[in-house]
Protein backbone atom coordinates (compact mmCIF):
# COMPACT_ATOMS: atom_id res chain seq x y z
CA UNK A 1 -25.44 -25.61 34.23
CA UNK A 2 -26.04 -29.06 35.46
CA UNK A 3 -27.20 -29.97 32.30
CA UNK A 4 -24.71 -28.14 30.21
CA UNK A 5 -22.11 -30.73 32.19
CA UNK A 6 -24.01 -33.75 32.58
CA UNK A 7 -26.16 -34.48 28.84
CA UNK A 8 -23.62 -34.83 27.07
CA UNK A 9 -24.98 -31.95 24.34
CA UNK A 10 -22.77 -29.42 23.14
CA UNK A 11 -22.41 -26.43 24.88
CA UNK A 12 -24.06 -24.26 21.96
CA UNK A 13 -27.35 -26.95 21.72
CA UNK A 14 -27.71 -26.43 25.46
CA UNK A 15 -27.54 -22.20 25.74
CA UNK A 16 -30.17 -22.31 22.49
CA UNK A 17 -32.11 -24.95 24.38
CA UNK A 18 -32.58 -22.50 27.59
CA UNK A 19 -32.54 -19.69 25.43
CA UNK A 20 -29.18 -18.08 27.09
CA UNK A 21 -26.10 -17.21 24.93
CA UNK A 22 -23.39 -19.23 24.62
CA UNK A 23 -20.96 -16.98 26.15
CA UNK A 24 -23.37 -16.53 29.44
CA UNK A 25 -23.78 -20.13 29.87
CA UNK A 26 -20.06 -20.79 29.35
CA UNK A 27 -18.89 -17.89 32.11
CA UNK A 28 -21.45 -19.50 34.39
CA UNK A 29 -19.82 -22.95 34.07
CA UNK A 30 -16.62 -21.12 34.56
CA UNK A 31 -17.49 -19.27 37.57
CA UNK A 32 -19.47 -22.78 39.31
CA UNK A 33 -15.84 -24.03 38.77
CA UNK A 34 -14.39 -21.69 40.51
CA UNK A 35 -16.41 -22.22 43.59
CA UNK A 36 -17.71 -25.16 43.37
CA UNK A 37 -18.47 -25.24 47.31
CA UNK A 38 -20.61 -22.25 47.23
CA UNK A 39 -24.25 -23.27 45.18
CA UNK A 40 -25.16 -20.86 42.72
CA UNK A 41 -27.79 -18.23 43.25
CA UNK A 42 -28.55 -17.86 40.00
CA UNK A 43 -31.44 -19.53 38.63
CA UNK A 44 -33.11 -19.65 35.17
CA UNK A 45 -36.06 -17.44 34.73
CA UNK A 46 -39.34 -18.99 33.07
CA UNK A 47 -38.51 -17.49 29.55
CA UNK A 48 -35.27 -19.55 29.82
CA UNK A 49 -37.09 -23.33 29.96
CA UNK A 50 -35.94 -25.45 26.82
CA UNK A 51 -39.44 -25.76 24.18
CA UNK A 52 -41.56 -28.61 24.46
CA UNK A 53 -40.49 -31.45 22.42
């Protein structure tokens, strides 16, 4: 998510990036923002890591 905030890359490049649909990544930033005291557990499995450049 961190990156979906911070790169400044739409939404859409990012969730292709990490291999995660666009509605997934999206309800993920939606639920960080709803508690954004409490760290996500979720973490992105290996098949999710953006392709070498």
């Amino acid at each position: 998510m961190r990156v979906a905030l911070t790169s400044g890359l739409p939404r859409k490049q990012v969730a292709a990036d990490f291999g995660v649909g666009f509605s997934t990544l999206s309800r993920w930033i939606q639920q960080d923002r709803r508690n954004p005291e409490k760290p996500s557990a979720r973490r992105c499995p290996a098949s999710c890591r953006p392709a070498a450049a």
